[in-house]
Protein backbone atom coordinates (compact mmCIF):
# COMPACT_ATOMS: atom_id res chain seq x y z
CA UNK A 1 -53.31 9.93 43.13
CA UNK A 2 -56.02 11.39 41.18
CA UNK A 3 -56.69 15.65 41.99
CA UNK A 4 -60.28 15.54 41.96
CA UNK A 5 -61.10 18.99 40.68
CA UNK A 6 -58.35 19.14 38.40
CA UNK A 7 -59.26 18.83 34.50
CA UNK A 8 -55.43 19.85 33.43
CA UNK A 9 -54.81 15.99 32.36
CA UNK A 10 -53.56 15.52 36.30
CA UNK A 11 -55.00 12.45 35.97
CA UNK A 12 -52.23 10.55 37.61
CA UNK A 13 -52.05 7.27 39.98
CA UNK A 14 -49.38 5.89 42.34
CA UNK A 15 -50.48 1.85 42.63
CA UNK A 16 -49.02 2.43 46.49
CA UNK A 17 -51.18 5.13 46.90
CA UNK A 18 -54.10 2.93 45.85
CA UNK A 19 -53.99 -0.29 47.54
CA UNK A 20 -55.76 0.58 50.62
CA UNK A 21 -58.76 2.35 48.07
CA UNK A 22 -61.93 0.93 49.33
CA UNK A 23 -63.32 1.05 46.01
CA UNK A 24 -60.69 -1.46 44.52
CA UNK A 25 -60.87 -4.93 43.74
CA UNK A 26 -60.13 -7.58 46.71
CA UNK A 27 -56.32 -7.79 46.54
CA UNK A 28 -55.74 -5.59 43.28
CA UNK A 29 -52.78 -6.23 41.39
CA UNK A 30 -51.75 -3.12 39.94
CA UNK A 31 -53.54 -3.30 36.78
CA UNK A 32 -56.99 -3.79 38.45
CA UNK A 33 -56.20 -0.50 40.33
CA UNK A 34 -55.12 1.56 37.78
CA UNK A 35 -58.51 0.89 36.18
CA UNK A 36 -60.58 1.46 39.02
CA UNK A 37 -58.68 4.62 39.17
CA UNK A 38 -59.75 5.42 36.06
CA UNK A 39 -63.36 4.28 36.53
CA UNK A 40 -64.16 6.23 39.40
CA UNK A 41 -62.58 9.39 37.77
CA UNK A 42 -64.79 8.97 35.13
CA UNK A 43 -67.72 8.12 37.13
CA UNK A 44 -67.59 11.47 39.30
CA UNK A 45 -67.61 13.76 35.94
CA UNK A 46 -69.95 14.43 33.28
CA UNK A 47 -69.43 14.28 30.08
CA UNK A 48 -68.82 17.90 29.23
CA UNK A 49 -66.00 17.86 31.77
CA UNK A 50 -64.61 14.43 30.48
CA UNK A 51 -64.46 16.29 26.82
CA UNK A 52 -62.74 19.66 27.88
CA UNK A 53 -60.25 17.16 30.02
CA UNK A 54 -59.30 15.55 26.55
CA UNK A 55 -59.22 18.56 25.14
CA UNK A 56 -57.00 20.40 27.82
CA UNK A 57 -54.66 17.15 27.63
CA UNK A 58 -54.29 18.08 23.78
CA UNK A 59 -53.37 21.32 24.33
CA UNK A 60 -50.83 20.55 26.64
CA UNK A 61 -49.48 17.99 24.40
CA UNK A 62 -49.05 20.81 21.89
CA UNK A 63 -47.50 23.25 24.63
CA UNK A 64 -45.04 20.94 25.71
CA UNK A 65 -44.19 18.41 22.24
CA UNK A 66 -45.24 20.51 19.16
CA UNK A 67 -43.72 18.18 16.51
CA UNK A 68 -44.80 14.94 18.42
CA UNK A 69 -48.25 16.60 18.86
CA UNK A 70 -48.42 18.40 15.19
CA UNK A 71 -47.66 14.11 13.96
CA UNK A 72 -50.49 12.54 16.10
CA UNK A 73 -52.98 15.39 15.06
CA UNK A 74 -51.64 15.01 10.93
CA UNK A 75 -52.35 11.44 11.25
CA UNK A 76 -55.56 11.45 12.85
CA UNK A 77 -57.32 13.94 10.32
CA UNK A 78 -55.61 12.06 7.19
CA UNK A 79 -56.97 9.17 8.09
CA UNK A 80 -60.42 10.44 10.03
CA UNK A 81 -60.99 6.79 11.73
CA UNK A 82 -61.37 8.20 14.59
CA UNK A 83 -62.58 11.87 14.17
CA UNK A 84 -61.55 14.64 12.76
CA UNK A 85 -59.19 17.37 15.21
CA UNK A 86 -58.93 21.33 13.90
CA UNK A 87 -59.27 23.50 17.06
CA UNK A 88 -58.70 26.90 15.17
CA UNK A 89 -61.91 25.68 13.13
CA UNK A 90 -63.41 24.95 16.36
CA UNK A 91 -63.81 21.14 15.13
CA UNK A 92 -62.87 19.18 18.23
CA UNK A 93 -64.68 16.14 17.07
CA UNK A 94 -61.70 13.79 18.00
CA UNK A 95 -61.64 14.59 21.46
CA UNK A 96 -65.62 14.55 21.73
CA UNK A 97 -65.62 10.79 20.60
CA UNK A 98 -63.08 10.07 23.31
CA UNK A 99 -64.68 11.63 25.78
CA UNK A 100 -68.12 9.58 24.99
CA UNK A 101 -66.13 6.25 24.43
CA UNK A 102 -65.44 6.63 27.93
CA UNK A 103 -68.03 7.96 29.39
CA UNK A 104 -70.95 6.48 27.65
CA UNK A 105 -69.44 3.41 26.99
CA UNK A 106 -67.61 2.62 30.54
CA UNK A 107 -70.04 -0.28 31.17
CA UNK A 108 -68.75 -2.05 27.99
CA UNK A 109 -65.10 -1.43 28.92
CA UNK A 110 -65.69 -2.73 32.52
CA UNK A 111 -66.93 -5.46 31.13
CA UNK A 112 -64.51 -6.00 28.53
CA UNK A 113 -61.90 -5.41 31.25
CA UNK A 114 -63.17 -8.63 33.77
CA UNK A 115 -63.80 -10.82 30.26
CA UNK A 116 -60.00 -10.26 29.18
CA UNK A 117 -58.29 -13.80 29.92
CA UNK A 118 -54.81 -12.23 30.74
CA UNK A 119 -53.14 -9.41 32.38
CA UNK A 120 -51.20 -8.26 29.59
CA UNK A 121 -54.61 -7.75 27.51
CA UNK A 122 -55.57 -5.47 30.50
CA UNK A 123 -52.52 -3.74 30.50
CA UNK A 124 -53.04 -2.96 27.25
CA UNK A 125 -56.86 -1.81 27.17
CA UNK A 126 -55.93 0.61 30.59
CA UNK A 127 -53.43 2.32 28.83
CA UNK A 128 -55.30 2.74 25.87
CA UNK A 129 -57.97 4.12 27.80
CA UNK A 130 -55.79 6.42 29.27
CA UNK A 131 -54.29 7.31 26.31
CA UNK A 132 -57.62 8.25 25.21
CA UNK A 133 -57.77 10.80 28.02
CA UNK A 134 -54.28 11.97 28.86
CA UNK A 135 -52.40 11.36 25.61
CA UNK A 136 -49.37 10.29 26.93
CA UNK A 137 -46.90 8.71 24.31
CA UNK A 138 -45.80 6.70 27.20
CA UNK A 139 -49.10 4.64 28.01
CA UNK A 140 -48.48 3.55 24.22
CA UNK A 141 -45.16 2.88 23.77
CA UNK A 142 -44.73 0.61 27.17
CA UNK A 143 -47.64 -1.88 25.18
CA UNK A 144 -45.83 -2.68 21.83
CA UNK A 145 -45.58 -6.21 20.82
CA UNK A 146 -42.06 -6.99 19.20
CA UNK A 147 -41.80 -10.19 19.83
CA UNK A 148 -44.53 -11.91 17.35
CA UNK A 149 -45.88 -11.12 14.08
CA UNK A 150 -49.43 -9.31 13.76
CA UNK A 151 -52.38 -12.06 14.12
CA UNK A 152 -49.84 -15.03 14.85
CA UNK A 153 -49.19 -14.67 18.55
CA UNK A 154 -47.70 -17.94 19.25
CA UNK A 155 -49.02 -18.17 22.84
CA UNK A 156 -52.70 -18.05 21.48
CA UNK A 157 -52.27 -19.03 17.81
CA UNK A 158 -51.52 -22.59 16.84
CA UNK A 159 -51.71 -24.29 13.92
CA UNK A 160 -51.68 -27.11 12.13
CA UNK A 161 -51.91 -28.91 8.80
CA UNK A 162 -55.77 -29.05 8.73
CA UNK A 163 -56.27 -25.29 9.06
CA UNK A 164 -58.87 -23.15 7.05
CA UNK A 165 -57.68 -19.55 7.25
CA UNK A 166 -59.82 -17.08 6.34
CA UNK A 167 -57.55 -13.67 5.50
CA UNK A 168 -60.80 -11.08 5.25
CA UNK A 169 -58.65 -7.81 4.07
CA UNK A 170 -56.25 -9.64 2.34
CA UNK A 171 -54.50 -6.41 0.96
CA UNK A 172 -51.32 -7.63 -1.14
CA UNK A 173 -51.30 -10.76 0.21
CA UNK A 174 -49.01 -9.36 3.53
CA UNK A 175 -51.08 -12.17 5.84
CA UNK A 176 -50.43 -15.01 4.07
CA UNK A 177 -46.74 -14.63 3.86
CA UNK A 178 -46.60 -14.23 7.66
CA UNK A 179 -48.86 -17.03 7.88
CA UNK A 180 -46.33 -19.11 6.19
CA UNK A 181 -43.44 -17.73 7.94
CA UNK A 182 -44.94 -18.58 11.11
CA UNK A 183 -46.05 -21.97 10.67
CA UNK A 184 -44.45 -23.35 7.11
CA UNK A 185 -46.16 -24.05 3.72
CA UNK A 186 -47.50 -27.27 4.92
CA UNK A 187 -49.34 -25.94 8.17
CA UNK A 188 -52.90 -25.28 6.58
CA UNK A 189 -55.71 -27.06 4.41
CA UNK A 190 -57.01 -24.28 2.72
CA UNK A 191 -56.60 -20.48 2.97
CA UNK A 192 -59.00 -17.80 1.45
CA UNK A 193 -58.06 -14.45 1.05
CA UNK A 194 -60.86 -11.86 0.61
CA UNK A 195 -60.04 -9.05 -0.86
CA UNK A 196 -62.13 -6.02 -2.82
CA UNK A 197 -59.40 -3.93 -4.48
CA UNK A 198 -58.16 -5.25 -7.81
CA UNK A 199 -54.59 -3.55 -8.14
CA UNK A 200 -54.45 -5.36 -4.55
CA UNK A 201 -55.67 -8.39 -5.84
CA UNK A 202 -52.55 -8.41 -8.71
CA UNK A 203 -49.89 -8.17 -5.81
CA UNK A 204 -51.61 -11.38 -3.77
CA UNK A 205 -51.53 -13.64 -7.06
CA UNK A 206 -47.38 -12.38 -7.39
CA UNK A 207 -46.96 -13.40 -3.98
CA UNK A 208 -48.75 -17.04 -4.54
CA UNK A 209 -46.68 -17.27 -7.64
CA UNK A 210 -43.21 -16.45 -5.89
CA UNK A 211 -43.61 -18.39 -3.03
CA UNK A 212 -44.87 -21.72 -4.55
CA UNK A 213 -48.23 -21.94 -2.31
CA UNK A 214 -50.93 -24.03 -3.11
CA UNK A 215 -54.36 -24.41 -1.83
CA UNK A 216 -55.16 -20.57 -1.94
CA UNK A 217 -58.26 -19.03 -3.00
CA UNK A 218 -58.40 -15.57 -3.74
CA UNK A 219 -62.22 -14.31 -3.03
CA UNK A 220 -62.62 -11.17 -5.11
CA UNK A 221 -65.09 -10.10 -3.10
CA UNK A 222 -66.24 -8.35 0.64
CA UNK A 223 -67.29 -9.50 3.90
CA UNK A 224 -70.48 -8.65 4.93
CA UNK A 225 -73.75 -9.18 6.97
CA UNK A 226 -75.83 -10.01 3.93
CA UNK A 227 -75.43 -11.33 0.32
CA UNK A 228 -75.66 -8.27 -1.99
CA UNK A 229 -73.37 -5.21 -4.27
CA UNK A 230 -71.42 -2.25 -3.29
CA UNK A 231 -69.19 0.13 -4.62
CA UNK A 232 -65.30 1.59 -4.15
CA UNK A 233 -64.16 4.86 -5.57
CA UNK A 234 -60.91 3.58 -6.86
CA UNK A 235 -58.74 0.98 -7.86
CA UNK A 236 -55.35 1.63 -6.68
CA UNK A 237 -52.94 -0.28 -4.11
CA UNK A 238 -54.10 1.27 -0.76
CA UNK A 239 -55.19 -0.91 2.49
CA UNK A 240 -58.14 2.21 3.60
CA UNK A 241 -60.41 2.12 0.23
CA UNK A 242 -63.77 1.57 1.89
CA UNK A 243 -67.01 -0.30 0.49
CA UNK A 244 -69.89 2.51 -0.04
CA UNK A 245 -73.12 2.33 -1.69
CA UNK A 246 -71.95 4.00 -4.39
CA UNK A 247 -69.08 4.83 -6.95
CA UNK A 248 -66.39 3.85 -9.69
CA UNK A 249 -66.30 -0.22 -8.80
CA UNK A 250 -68.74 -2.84 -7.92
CA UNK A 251 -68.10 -5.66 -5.50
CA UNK A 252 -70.00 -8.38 -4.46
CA UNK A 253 -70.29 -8.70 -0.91
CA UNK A 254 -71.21 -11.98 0.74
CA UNK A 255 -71.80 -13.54 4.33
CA UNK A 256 -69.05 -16.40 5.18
CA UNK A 257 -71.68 -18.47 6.57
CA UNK A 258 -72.89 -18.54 2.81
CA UNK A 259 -69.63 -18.76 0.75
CA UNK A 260 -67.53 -21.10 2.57
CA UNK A 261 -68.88 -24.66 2.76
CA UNK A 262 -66.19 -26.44 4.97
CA UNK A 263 -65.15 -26.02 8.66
CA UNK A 264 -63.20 -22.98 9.15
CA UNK A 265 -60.56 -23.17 11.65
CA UNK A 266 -58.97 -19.47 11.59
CA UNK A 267 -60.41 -15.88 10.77
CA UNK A 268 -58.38 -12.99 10.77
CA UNK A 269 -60.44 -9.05 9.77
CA UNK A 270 -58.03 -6.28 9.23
CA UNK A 271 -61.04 -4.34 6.72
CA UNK A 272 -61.07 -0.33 7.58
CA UNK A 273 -64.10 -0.37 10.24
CA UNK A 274 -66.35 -3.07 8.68
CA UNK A 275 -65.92 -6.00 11.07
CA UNK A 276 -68.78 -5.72 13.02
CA UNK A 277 -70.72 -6.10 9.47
CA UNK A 278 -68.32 -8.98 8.56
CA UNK A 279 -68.40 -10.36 11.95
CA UNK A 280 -72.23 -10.37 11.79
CA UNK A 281 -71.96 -12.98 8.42
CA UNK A 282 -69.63 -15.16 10.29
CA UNK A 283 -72.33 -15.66 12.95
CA UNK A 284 -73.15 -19.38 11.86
CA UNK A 285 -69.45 -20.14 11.62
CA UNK A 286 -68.59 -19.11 14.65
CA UNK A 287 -71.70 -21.05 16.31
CA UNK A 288 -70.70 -24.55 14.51
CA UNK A 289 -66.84 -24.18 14.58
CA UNK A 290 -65.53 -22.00 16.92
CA UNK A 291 -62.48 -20.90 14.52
CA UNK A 292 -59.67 -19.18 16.67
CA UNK A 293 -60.43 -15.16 15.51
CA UNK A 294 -58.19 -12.25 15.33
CA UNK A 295 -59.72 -9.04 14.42
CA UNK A 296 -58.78 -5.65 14.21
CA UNK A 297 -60.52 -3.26 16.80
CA UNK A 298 -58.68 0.13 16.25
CA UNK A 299 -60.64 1.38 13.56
CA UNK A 300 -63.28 3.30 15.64
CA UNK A 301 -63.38 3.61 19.81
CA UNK A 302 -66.44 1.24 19.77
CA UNK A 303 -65.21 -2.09 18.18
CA UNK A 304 -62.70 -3.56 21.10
CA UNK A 305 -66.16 -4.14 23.50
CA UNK A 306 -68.51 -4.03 20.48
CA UNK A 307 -66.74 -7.05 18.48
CA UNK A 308 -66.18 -9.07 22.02
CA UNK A 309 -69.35 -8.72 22.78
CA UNK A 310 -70.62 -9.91 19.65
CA UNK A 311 -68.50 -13.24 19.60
CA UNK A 312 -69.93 -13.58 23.16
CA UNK A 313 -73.19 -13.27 22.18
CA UNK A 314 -72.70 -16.39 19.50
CA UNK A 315 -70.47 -18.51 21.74
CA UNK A 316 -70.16 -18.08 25.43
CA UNK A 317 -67.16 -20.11 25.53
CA UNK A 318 -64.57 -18.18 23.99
CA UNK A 319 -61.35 -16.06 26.02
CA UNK A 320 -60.18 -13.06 25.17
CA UNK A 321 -56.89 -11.37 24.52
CA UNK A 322 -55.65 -7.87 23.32
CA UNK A 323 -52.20 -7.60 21.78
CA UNK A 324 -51.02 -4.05 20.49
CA UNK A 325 -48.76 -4.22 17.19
CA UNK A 326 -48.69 -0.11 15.93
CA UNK A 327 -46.66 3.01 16.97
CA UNK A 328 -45.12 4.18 19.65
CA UNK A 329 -46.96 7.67 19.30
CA UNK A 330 -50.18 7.19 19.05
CA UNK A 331 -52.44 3.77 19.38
CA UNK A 332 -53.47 2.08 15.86
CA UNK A 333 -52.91 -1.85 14.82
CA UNK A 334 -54.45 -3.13 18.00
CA UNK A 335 -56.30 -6.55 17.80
CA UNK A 336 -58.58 -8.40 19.68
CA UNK A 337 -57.53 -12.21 19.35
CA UNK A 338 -60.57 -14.38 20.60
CA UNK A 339 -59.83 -18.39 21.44
């Protein structure tokens, strides 16, 4: 049960202790409980308590798991997706963004919640969303997918031998090889890998070469929301180099709805925090084709109700799934599959 004027991470629920809650759902499963939970905790705070909740929850991580709490807090300020976490510097900016994403943004997860065509999506946003309050190792670990590859879930993703797949962050060509795993050499039309890093670029034409495929176009070149130029700082094998307006390396950037002329059947994002902006030039696309999508939505605390929305916005009839792919420590490699 939740202690209501406790902000030591006791943020705790017993799905027998709930089921008589007059604020649930009509016959709550346990899922649908454990969110309402969450959603009236939330609800009855502000969001200066929310923030020193996260906060306390950190520090008890630290009292309790140093080396599991010293890896989660390395990772999150070498990488700085989702803010950056120093307390002796007094920079708690990590915990400040969870705290809004859940408080000033619990209208778009309630609705992202209800619009979620499964239970094991749900599952998987609630304890994310918990994770972002208490985090609890646990919430993440019970979540992982090890059953199907990343962006091929076979129960949402099928395919056949008139596919267009559009790989937008095609890194060193990782995607295509699982496409081809997954569904064989002859299962697609036409595939189009966009990606904006040449030493990258190098790896995907190796991987063409070694495993015989035809049909592939390599699109040196970003995704975007308009046709234009923009810059990267270097040119070296990475999968987090990020487009800026300026620096060492120009790159065209384009809108899909401009570059590819035939019916695309299959987009898949995985581009450092841009896919709203390459979502946005798919627009069209999307309207005329409805291509199966599977987009990454870990990349900021905004993009797993921001992106959903989006789609919704250009075609009312797609459903919604999350599957979680990344560690068992802390949540990254989470996707938003939309059919």
């Amino acid at each position: 049960m939740i202690h209501k004027d406790d902000l030591k991470g006791e943020l705790t629920m017993s799905a027998t202790d709930k089921t008589t809650n007059e604020k649930s759902v009509a016959d709550p499963r346990q899922t649908d409980t454990e969110f309402e939970v969450l959603k009236e905790f939330i609800k009855e705070r502000d969001l200066t308590q929310i923030t020193e909740a996260v906060k306390q929850n950190l520090r008890h991580q630290k009292a309790t798991n140093l080396s599991l709490y010293t890896s989660c807090i390395n990772y999150y300020n070498e990488y700085k997706l989702w803010g950056s976490y120093f307390p002796d510097q007094g920079d708690y900016t990590m915990a400040a963004n969870r705290a809004d994403a859940l408080f000033t943004h619990l209208d778009d997860y309630e609705w992202l919640y209800y619009s979620l065509a499964d239970y094991r999506s749900k599952r998987i946003l609630v304890n994310l969303l918990y994770y972002w309050f208490s985090s609890d190792c646990a919430k993440i670990d019970q979540i992982r997918d090890k059953t199907f590859d990343q962006y091929f879930d076979h129960d949402l993703i099928s395919c056949d031998h008139n596919e267009v797949f559009v790989d937008i962050g095609g890194f060193i060509g990782d995607s295509i090889i699982n496409y081809v795993r997954n569904y064989g050499k002859k299962c697609y039309k036409k595939i189009y890998t966009y990606e904006i890093i040449p030493a990258n670029i190098e790896y995907i034409k190796e991987n063409i070469r070694r495993l015989e495929l035809e049909n592939i176009e390599i699109c040196e070149k970003g995704a975007a929301s308009e046709n234009g130029t923009m810059f990267i700082s270097a040119n070296e094998l990475s999968s987090i180099i990020h487009l800026a307006d300026e620096g060492s390396y120009a790159v065209p950037i384009v809108k899909i709805d401009d570059d590819i002329k035939e019916r695309v059947t299959f987009i898949k994002m995985d581009i450092e925090g841009a896919e709203a902006d390459a979502l946005a030039g798919c627009a069209e696309t999307i309207r005329k084709h409805h291509p199966k999508l599977a987009l990454s939505i870990y990349h900021n605390h905004k993009d797993p109700w921001k992106l959903a929305k989006m789609i919704y916005e250009y075609d009312q009839t797609y459903r919604f799934y999350i599957r979680y792919y990344g560690s068992a420590i802390l949540p990254t490699e989470y996707l938003l599959y939309a059919i």
